[in-house]
C-alpha atoms as a PDB file:
ATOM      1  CA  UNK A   1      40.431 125.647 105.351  1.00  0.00           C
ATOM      2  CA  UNK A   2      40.246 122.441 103.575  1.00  0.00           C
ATOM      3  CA  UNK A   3      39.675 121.905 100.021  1.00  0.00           C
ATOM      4  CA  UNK A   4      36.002 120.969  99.977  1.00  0.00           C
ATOM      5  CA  UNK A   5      35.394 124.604 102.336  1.00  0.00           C
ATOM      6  CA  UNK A   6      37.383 126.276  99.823  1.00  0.00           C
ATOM      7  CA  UNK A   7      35.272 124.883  97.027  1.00  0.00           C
ATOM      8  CA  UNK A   8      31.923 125.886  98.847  1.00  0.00           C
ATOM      9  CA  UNK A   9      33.456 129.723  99.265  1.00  0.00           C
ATOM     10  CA  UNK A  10      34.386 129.902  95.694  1.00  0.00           C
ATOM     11  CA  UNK A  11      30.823 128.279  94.845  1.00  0.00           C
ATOM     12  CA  UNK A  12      29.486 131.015  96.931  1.00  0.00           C
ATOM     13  CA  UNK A  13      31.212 133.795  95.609  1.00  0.00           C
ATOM     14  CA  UNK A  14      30.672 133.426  92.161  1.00  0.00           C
ATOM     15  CA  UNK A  15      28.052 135.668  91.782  1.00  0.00           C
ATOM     16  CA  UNK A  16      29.860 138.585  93.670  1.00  0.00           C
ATOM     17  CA  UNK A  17      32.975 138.352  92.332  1.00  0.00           C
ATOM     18  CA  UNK A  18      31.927 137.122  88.839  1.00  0.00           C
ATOM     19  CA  UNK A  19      28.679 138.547  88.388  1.00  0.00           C
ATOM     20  CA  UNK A  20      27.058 135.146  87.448  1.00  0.00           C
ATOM     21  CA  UNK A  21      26.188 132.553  89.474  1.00  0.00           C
ATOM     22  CA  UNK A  22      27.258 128.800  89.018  1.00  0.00           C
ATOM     23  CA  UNK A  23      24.436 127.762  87.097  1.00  0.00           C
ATOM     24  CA  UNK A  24      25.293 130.511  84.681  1.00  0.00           C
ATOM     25  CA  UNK A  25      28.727 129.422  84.247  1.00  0.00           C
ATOM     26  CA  UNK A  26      27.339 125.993  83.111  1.00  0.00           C
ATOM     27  CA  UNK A  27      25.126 127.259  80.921  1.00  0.00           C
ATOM     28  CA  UNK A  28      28.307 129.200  79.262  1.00  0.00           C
ATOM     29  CA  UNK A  29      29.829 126.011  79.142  1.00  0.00           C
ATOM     30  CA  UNK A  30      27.341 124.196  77.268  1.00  0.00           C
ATOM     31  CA  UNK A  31      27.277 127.077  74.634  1.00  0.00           C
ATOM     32  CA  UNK A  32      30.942 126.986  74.273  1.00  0.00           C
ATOM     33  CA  UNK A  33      30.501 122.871  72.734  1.00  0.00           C
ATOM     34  CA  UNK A  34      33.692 122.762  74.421  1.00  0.00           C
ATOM     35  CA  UNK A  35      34.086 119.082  75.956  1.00  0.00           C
ATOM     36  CA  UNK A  36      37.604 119.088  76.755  1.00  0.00           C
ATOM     37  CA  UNK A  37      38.152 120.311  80.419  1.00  0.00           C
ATOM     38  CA  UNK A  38      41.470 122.304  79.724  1.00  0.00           C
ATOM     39  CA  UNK A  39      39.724 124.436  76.789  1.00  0.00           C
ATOM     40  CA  UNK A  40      36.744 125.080  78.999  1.00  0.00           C
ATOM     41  CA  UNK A  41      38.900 126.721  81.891  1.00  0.00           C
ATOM     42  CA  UNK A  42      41.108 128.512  79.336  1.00  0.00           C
ATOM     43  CA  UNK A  43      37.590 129.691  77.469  1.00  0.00           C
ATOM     44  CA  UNK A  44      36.078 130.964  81.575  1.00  0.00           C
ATOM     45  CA  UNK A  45      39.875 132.744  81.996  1.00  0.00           C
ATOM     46  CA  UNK A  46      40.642 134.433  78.770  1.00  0.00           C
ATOM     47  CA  UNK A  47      36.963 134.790  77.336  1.00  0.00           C
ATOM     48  CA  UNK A  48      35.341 135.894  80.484  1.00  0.00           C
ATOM     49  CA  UNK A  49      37.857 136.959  82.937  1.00  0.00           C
ATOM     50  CA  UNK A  50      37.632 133.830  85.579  1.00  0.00           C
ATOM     51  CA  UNK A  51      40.016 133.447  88.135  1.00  0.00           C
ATOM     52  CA  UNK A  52      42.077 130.051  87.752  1.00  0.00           C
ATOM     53  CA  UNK A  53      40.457 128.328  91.183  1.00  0.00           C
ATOM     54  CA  UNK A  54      36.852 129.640  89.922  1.00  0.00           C
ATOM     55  CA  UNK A  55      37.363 128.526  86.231  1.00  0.00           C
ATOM     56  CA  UNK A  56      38.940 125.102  87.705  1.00  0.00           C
ATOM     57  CA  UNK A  57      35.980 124.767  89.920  1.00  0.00           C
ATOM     58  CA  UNK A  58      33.000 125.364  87.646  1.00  0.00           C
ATOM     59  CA  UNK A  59      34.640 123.151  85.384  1.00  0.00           C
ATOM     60  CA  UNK A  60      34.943 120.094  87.821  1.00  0.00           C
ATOM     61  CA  UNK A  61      31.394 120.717  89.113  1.00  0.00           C
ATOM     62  CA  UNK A  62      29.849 121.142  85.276  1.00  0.00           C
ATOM     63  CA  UNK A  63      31.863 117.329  84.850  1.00  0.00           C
ATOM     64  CA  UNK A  64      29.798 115.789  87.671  1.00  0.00           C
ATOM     65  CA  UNK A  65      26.681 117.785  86.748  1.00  0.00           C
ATOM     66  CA  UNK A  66      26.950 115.805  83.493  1.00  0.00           C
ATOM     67  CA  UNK A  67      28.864 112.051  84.629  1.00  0.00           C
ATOM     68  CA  UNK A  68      25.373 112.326  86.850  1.00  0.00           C
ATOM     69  CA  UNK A  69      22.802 113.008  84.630  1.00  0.00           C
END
């Protein structure tokens, strides 16, 4: 499985395994006024129970979401 597959089955799990779905996460993100990407994965992981590859991926696809808006 390459990386980018990998990051489409986590995407895709989310929901399932986290019980919200990625657009969820980001909104948690935003309400956290957390900028700095470390403290937002620690915040998903400790806070809300988010596996390391899920809390590393919502993080890196919230930073796009906002370096493209």
């Amino acid at each position: 499985m390459t990386p980018e597959e990998m990051e489409a089955a986590i995407v895709a799990n989310l929901q399932e395994k986290t019980g919200k779905a990625l657009e969820e996460w980001f909104e948690v993100l935003r309400a956290s006024g957390l900028s700095d990407k470390r403290a937002q994965k620690e915040v998903l992981k400790k806070v809300h129970g988010v596996g390391h590859f899920q809390a590393q991926t919502i993080v890196k696809l919230h930073a796009q979401r906002l370096a493209a808006s």
